[in-house]
PDB file of N, CA and C in Angstrom:
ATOM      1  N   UNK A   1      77.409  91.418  13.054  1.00  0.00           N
ATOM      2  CA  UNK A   1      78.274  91.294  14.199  1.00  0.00           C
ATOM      3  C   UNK A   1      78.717  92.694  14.647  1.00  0.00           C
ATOM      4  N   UNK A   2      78.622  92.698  15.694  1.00  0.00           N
ATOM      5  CA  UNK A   2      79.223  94.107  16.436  1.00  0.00           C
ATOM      6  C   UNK A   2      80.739  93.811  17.271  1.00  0.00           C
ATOM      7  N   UNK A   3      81.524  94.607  17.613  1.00  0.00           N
ATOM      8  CA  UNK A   3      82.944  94.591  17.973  1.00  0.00           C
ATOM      9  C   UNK A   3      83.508  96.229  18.474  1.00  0.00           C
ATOM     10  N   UNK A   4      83.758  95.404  19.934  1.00  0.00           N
ATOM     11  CA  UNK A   4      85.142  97.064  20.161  1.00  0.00           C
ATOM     12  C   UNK A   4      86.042  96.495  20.770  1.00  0.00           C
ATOM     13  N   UNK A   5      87.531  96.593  20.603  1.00  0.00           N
ATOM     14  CA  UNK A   5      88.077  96.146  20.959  1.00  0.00           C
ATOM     15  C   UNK A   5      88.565  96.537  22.616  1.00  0.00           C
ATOM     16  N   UNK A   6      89.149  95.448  23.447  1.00  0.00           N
ATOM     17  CA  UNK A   6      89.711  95.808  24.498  1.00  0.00           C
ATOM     18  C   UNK A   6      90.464  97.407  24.808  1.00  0.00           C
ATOM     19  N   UNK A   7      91.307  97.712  23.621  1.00  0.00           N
ATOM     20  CA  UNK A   7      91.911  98.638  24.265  1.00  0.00           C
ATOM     21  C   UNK A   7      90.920  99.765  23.693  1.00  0.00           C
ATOM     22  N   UNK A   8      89.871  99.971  23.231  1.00  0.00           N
ATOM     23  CA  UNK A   8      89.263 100.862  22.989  1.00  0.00           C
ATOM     24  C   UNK A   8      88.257 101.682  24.237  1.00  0.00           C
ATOM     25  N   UNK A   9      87.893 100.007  24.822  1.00  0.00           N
ATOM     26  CA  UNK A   9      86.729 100.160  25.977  1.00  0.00           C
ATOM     27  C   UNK A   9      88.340 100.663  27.346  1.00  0.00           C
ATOM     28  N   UNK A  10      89.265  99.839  27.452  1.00  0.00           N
ATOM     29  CA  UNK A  10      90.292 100.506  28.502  1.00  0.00           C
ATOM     30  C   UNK A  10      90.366 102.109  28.421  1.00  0.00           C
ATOM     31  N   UNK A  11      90.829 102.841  27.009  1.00  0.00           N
ATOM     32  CA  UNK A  11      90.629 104.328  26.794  1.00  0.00           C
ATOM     33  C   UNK A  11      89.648 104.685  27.847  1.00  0.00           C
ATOM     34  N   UNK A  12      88.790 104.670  27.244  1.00  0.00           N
ATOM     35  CA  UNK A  12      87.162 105.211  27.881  1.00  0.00           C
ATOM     36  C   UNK A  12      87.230 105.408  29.238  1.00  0.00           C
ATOM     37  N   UNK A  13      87.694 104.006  29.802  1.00  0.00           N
ATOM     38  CA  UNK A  13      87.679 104.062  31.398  1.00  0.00           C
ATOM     39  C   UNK A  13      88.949 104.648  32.309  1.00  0.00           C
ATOM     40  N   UNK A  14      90.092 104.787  31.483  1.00  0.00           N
ATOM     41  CA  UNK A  14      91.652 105.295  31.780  1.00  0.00           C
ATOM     42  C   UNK A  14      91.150 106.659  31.427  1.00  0.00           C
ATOM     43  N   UNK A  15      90.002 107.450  30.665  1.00  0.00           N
ATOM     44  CA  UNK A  15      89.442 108.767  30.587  1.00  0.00           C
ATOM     45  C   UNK A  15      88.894 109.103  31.795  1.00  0.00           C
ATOM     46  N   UNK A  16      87.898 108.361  32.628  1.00  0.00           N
ATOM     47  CA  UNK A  16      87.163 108.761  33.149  1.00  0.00           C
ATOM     48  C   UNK A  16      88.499 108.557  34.438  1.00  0.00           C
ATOM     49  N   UNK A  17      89.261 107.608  34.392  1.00  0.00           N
ATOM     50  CA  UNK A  17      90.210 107.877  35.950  1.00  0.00           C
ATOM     51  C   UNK A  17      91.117 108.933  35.855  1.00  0.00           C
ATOM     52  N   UNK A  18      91.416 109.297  35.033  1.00  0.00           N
ATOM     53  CA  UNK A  18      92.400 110.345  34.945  1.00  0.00           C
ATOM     54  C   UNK A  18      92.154 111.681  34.995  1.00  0.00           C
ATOM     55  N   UNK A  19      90.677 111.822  34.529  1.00  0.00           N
ATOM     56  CA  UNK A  19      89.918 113.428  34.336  1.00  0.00           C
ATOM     57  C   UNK A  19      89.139 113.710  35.594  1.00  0.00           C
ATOM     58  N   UNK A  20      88.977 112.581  36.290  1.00  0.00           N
ATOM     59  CA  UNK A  20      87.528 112.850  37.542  1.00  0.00           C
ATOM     60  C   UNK A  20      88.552 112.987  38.554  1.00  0.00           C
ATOM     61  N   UNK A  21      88.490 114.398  39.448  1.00  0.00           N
ATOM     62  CA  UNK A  21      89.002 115.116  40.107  1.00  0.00           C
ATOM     63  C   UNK A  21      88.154 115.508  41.462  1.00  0.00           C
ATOM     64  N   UNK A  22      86.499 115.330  40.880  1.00  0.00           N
ATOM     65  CA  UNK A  22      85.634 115.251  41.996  1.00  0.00           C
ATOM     66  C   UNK A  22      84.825 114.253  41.981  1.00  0.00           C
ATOM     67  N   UNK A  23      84.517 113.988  43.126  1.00  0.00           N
ATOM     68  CA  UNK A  23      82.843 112.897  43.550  1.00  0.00           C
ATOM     69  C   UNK A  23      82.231 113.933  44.165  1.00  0.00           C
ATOM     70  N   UNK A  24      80.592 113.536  43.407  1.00  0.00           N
ATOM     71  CA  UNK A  24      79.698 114.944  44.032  1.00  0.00           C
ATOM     72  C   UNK A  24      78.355 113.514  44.824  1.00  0.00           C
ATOM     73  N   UNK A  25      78.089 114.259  45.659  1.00  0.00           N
ATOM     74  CA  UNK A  25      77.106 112.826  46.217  1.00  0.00           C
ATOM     75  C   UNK A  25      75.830 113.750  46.109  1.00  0.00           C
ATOM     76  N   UNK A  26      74.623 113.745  45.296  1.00  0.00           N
ATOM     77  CA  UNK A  26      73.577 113.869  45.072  1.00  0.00           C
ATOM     78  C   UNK A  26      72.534 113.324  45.069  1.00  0.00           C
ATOM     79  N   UNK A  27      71.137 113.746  45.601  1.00  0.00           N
ATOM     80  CA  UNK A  27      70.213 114.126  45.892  1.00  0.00           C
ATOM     81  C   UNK A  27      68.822 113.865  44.581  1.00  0.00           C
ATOM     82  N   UNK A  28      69.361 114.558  43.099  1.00  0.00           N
ATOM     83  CA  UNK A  28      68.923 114.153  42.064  1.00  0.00           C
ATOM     84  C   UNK A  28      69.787 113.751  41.151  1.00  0.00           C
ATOM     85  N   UNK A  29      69.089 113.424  39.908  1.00  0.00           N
ATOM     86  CA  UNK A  29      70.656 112.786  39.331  1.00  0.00           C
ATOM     87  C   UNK A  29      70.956 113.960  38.235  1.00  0.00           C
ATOM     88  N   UNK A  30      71.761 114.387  38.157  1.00  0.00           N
ATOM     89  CA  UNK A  30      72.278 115.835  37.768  1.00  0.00           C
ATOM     90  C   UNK A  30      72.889 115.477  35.500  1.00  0.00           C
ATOM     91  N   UNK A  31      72.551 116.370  34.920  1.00  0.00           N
ATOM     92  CA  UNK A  31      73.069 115.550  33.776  1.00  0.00           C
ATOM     93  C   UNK A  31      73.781 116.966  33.054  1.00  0.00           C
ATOM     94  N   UNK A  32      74.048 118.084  34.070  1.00  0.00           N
ATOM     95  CA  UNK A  32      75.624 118.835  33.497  1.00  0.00           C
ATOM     96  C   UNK A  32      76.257 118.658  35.010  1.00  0.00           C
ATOM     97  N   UNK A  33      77.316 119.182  35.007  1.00  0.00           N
ATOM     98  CA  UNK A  33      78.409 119.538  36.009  1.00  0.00           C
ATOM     99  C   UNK A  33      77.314 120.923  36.980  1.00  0.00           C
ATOM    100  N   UNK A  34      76.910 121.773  36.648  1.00  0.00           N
ATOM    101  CA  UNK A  34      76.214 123.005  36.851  1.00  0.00           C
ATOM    102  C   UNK A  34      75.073 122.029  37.783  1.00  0.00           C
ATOM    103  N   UNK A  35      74.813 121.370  37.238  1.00  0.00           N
ATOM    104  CA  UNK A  35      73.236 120.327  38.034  1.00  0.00           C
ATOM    105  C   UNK A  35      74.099 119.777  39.227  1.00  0.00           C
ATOM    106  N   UNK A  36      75.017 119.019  38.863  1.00  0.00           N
ATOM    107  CA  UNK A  36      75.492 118.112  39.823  1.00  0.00           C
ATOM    108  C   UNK A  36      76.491 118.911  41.002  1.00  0.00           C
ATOM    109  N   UNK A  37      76.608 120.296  41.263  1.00  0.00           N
ATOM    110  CA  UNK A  37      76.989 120.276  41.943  1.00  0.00           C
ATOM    111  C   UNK A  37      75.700 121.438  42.752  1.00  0.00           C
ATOM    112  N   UNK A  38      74.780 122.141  41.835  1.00  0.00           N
ATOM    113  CA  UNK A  38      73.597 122.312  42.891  1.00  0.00           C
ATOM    114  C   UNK A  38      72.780 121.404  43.349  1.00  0.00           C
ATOM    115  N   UNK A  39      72.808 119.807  42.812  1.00  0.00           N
ATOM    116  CA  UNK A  39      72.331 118.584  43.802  1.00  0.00           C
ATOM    117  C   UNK A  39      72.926 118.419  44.744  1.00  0.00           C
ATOM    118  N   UNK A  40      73.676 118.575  45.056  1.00  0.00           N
ATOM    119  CA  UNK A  40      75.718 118.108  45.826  1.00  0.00           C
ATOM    120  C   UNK A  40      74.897 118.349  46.968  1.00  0.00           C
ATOM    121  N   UNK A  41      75.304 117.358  48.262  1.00  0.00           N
ATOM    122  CA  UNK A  41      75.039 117.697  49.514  1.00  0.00           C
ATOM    123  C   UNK A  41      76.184 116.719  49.684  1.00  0.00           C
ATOM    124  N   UNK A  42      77.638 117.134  49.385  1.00  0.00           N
ATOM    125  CA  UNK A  42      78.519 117.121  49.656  1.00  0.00           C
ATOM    126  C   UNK A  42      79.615 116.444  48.698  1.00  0.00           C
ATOM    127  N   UNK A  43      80.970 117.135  48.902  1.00  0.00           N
ATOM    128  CA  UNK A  43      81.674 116.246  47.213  1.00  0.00           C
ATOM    129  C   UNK A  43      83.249 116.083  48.353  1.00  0.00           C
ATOM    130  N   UNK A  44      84.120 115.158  47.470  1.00  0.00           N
ATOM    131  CA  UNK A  44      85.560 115.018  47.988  1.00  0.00           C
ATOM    132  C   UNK A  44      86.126 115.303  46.527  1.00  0.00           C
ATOM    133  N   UNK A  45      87.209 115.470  46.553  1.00  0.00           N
ATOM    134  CA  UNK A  45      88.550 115.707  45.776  1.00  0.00           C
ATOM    135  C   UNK A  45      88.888 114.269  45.523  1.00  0.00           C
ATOM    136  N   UNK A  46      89.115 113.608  44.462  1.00  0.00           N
ATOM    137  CA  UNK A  46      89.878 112.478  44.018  1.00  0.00           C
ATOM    138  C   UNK A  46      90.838 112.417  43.033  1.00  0.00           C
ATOM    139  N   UNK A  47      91.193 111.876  42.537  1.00  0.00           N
ATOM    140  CA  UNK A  47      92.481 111.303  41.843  1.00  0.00           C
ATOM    141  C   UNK A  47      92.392 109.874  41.392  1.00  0.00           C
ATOM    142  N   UNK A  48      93.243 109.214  40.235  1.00  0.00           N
ATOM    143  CA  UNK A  48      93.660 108.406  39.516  1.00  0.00           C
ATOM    144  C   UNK A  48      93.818 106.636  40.602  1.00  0.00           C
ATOM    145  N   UNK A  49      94.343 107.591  41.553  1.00  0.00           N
ATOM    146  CA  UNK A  49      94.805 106.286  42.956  1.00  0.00           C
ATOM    147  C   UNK A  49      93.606 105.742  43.705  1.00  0.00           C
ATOM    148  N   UNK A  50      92.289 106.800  43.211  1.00  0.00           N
ATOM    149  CA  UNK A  50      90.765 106.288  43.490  1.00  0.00           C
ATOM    150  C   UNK A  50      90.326 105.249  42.928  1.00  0.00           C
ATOM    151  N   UNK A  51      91.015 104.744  41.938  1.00  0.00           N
ATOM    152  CA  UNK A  51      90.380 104.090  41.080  1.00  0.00           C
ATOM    153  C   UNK A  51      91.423 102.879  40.747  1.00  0.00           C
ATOM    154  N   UNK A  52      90.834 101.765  40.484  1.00  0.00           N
ATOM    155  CA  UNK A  52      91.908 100.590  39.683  1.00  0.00           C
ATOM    156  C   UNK A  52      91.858 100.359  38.616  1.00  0.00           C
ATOM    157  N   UNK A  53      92.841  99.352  37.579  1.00  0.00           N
ATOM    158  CA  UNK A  53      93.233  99.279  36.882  1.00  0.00           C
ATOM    159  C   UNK A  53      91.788  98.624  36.032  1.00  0.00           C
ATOM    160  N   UNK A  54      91.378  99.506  34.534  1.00  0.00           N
ATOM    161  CA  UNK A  54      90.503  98.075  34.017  1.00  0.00           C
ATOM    162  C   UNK A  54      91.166  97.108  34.081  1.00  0.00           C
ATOM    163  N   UNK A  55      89.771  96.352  34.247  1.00  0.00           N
ATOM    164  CA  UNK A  55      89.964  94.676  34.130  1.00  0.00           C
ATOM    165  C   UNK A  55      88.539  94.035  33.711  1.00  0.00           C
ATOM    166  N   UNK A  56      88.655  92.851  33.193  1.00  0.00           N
ATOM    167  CA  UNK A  56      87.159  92.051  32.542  1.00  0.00           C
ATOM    168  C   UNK A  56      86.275  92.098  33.572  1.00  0.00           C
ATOM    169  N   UNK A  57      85.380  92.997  33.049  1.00  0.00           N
ATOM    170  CA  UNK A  57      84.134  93.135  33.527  1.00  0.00           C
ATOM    171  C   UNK A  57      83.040  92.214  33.954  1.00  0.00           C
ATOM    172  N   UNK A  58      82.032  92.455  34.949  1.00  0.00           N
ATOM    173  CA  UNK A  58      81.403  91.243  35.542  1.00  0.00           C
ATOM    174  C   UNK A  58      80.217  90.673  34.598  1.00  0.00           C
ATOM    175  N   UNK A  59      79.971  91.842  33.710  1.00  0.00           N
ATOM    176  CA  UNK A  59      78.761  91.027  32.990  1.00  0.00           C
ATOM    177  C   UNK A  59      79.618  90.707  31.598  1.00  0.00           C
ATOM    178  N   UNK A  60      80.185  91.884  31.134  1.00  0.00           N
ATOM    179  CA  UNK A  60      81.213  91.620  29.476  1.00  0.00           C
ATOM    180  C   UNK A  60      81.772  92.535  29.230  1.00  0.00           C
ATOM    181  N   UNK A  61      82.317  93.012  28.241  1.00  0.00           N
ATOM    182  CA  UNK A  61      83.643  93.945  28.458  1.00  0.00           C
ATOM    183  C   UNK A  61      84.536  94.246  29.445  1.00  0.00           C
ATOM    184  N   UNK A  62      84.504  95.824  30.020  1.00  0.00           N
ATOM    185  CA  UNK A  62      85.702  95.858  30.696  1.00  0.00           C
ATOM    186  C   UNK A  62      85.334  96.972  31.760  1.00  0.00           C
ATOM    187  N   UNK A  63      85.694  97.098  33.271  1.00  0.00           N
ATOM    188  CA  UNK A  63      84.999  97.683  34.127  1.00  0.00           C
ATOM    189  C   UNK A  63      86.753  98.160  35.242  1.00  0.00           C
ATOM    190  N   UNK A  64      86.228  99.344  35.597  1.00  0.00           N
ATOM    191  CA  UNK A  64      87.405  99.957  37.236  1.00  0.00           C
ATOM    192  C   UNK A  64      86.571 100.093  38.187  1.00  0.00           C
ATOM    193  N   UNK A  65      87.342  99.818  39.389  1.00  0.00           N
ATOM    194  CA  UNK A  65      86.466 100.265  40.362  1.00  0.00           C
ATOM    195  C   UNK A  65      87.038 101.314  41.311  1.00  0.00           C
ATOM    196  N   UNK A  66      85.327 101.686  41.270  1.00  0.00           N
ATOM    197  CA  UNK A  66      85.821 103.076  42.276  1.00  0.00           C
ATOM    198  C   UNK A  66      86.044 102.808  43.837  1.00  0.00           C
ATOM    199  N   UNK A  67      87.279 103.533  44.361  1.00  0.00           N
ATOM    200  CA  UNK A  67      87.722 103.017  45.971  1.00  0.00           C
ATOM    201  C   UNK A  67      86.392 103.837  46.774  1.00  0.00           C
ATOM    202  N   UNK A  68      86.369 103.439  47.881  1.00  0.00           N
ATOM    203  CA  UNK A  68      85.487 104.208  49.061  1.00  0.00           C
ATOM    204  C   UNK A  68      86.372 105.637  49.427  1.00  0.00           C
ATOM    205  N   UNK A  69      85.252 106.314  49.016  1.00  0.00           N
ATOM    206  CA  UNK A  69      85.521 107.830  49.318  1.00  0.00           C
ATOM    207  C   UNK A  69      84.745 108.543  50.428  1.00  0.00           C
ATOM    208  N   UNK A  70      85.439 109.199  51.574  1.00  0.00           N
ATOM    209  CA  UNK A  70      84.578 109.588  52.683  1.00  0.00           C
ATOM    210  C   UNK A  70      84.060 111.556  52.402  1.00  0.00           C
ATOM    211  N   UNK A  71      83.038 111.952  52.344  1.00  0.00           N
ATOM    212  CA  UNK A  71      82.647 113.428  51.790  1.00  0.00           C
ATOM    213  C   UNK A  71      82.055 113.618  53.116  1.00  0.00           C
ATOM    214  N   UNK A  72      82.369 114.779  53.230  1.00  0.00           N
ATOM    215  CA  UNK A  72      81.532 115.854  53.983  1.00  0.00           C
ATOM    216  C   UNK A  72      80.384 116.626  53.157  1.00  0.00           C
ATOM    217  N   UNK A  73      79.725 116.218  54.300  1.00  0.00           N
ATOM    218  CA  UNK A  73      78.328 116.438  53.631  1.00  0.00           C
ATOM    219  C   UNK A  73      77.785 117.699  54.331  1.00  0.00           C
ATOM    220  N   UNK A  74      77.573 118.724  53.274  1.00  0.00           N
ATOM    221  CA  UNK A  74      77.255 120.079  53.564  1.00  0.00           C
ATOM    222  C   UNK A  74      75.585 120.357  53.141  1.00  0.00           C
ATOM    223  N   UNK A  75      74.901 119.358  53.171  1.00  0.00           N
ATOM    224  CA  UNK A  75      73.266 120.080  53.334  1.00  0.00           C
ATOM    225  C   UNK A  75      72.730 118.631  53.492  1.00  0.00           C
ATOM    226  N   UNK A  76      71.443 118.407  54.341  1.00  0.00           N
ATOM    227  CA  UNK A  76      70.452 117.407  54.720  1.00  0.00           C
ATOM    228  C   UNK A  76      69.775 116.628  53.938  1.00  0.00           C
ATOM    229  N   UNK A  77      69.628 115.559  53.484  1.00  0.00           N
ATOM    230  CA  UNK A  77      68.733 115.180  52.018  1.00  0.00           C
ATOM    231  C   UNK A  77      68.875 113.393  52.173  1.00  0.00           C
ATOM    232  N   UNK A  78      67.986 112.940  50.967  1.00  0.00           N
ATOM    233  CA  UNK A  78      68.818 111.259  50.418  1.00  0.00           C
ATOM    234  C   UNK A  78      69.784 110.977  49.370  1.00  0.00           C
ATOM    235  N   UNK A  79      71.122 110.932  49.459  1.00  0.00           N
ATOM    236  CA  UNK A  79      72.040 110.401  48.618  1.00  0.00           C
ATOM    237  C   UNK A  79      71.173 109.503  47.381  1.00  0.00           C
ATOM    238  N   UNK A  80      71.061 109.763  46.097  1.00  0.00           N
ATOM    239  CA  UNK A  80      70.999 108.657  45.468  1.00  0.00           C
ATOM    240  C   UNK A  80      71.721 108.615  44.200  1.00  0.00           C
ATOM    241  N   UNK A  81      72.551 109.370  43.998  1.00  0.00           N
ATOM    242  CA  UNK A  81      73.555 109.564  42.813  1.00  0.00           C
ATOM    243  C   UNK A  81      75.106 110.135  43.043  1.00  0.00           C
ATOM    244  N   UNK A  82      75.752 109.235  42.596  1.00  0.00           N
ATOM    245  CA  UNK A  82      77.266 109.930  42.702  1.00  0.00           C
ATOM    246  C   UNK A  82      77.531 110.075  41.296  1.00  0.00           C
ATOM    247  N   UNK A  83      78.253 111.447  41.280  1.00  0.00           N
ATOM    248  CA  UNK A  83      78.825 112.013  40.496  1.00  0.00           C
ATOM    249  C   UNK A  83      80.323 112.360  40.067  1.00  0.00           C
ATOM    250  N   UNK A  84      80.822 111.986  39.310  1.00  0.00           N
ATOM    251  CA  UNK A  84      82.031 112.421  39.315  1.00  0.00           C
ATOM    252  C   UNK A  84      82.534 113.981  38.187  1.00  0.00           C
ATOM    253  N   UNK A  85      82.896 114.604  38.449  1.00  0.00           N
ATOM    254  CA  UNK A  85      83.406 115.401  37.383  1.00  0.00           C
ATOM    255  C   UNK A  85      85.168 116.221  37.592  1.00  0.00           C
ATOM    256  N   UNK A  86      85.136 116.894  36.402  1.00  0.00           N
ATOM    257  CA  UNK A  86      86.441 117.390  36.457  1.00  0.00           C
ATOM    258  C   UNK A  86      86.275 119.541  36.719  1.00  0.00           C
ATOM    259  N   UNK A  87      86.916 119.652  37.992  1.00  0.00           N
ATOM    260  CA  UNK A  87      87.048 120.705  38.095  1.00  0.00           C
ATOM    261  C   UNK A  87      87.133 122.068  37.034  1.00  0.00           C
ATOM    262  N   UNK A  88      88.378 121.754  37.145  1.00  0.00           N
ATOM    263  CA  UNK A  88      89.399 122.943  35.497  1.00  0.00           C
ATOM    264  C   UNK A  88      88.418 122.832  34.880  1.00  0.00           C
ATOM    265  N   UNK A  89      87.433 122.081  34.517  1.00  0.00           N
ATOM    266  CA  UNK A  89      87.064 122.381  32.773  1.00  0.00           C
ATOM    267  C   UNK A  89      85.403 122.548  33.223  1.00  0.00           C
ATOM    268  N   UNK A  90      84.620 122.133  34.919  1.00  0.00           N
ATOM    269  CA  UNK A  90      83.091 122.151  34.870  1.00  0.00           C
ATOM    270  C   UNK A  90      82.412 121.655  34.175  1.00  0.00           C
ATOM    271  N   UNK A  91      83.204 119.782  34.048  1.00  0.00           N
ATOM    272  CA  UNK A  91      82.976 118.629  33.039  1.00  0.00           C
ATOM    273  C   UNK A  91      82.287 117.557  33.862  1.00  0.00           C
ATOM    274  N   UNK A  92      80.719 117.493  33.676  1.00  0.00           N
ATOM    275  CA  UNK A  92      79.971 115.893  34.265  1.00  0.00           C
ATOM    276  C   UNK A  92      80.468 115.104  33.210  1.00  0.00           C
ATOM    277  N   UNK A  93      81.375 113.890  33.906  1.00  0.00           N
ATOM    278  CA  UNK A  93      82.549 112.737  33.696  1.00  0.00           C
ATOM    279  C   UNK A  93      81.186 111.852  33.678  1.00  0.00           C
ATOM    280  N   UNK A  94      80.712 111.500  34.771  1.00  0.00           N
ATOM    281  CA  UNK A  94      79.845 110.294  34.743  1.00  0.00           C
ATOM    282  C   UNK A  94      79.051 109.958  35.656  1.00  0.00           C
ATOM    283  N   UNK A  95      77.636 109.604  36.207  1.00  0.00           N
ATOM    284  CA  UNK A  95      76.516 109.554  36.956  1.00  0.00           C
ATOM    285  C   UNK A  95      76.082 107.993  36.744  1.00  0.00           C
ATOM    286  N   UNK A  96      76.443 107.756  38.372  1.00  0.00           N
ATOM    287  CA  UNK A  96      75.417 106.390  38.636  1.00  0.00           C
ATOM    288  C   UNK A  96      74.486 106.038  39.973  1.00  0.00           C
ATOM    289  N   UNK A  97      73.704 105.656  39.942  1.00  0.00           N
ATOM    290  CA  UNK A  97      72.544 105.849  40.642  1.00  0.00           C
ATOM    291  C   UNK A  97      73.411 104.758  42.074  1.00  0.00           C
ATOM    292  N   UNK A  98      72.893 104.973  43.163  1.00  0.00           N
ATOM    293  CA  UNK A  98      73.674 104.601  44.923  1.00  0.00           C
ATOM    294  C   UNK A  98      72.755 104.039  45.157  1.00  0.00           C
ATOM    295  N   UNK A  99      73.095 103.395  46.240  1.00  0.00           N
ATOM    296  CA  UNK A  99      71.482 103.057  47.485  1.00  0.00           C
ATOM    297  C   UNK A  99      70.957 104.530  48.342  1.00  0.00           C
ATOM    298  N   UNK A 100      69.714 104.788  48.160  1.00  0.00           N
ATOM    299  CA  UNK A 100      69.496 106.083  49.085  1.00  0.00           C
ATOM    300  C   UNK A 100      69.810 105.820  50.408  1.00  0.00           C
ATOM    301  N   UNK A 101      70.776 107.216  50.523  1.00  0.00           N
ATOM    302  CA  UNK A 101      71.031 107.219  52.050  1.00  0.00           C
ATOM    303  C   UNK A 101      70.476 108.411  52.878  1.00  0.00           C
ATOM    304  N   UNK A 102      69.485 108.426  54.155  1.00  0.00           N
ATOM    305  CA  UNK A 102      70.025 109.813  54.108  1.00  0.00           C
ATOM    306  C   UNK A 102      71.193 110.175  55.278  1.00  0.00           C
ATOM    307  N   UNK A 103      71.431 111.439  54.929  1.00  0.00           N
ATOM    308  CA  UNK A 103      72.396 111.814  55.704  1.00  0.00           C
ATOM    309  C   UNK A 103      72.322 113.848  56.120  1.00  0.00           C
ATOM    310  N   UNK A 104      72.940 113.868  57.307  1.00  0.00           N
ATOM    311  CA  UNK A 104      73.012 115.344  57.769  1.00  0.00           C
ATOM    312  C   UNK A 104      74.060 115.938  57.607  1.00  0.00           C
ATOM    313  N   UNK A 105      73.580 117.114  57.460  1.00  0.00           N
ATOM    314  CA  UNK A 105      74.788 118.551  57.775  1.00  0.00           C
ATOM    315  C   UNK A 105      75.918 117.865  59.110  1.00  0.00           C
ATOM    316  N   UNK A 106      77.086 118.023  58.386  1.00  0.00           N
ATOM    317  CA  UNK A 106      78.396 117.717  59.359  1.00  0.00           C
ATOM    318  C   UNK A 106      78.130 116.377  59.523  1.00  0.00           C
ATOM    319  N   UNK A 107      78.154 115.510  58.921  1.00  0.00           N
ATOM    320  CA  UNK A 107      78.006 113.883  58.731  1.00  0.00           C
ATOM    321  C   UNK A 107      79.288 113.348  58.093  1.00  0.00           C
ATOM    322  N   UNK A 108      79.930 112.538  58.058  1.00  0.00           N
ATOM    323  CA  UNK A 108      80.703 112.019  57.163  1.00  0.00           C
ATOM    324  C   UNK A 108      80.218 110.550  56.187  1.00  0.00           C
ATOM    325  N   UNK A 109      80.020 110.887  54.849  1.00  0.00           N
ATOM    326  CA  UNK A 109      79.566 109.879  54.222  1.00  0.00           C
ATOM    327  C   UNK A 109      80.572 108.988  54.088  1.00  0.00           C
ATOM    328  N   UNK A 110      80.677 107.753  53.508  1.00  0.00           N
ATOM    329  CA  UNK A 110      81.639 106.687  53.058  1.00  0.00           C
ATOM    330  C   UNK A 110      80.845 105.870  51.748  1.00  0.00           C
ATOM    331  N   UNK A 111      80.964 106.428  50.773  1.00  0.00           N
ATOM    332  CA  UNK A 111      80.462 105.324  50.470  1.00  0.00           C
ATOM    333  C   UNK A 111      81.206 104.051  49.636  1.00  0.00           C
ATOM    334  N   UNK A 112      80.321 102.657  49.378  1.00  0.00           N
ATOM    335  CA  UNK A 112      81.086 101.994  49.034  1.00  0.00           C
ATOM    336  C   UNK A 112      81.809 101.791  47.765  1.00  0.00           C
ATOM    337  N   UNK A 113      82.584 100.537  47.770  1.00  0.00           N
ATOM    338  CA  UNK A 113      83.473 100.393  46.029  1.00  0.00           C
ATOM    339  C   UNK A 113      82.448 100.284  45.426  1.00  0.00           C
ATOM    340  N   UNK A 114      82.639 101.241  44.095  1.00  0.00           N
ATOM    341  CA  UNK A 114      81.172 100.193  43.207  1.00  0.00           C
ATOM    342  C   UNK A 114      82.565 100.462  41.730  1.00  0.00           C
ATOM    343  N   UNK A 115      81.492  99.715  40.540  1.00  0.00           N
ATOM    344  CA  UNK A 115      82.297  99.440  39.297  1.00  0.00           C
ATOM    345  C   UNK A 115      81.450 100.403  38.601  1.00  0.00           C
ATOM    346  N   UNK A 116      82.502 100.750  37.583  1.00  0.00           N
ATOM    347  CA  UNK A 116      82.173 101.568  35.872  1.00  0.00           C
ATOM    348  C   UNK A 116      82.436 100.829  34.488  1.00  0.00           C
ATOM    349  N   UNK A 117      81.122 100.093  34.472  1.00  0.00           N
ATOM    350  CA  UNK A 117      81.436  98.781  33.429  1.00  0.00           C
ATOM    351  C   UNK A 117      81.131  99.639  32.215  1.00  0.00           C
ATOM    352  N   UNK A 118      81.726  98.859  31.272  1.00  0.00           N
ATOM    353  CA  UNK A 118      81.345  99.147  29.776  1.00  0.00           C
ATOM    354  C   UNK A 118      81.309  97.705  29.203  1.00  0.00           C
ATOM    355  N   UNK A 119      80.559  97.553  28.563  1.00  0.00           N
ATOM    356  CA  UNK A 119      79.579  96.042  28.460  1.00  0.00           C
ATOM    357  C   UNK A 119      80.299  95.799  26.847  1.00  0.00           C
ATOM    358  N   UNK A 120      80.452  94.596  26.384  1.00  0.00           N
ATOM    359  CA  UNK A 120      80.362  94.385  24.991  1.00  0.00           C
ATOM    360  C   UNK A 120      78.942  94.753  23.919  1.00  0.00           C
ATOM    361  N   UNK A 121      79.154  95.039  22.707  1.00  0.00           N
ATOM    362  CA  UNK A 121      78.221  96.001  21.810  1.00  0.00           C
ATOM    363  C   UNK A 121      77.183  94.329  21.600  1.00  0.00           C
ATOM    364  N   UNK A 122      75.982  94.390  22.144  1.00  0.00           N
ATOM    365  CA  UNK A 122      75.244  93.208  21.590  1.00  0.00           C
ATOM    366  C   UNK A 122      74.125  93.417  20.425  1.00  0.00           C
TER     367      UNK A 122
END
């Protein structure tokens, strides 16, 4: 039998809302902070109020969701990864793959709510 408890998987995700300071909208999918922001064709500034409270997740465990964030988008390409990381420290928080979009120089992106599940251990 495998087991984590609720407030273990809440930590995890009360980590990632509290530390992610940026959304980077990328191009490839970036796997340091250094990658993800030379993918970046454009990032916003966020905060804690981006995000909601965990709650039971759609497949099992426990999932937040991220609010719609609008970025200015500073170079031409297809969106297919958002990124979040933390400034102060030049910390990749967490990478999940988007619908490709593309989009131009001086565009305003939006993109939509999506979730940051953490699944039960099967």
């Amino acid at each position: 039998m495998k087991y984590i408890s609720t407030d273990a998987i809440d930590t995890a995700l009360n980590y990632i809302k509290t530390n992610a300071t940026i959304m980077l909208v990328c191009h490839t999918a970036p796997t340091t902070y250094a990658e993800a922001v030379l993918y970046s064709l454009g990032s916003s500034n966020i905060s804690t109020v981006d995000f909601g409270a965990p709650r039971t997740g759609a497949v099992s465990g426990r999932r937040i969701t991220c609010q719609e964030v609008e970025v200015l988008i500073t170079s031409s390409n297809n969106i297919t990864f958002l990124a979040l990381g933390k400034v102060s420290t030049n910390v990749l928080i967490y990478v999940t793959e988007t619908d490709s979009t593309s989009v131009i120089v001086n565009s305003i992106y939006k993109n939509k709510t999506w979730d940051i599940e953490i699944n039960n251990p099967t």
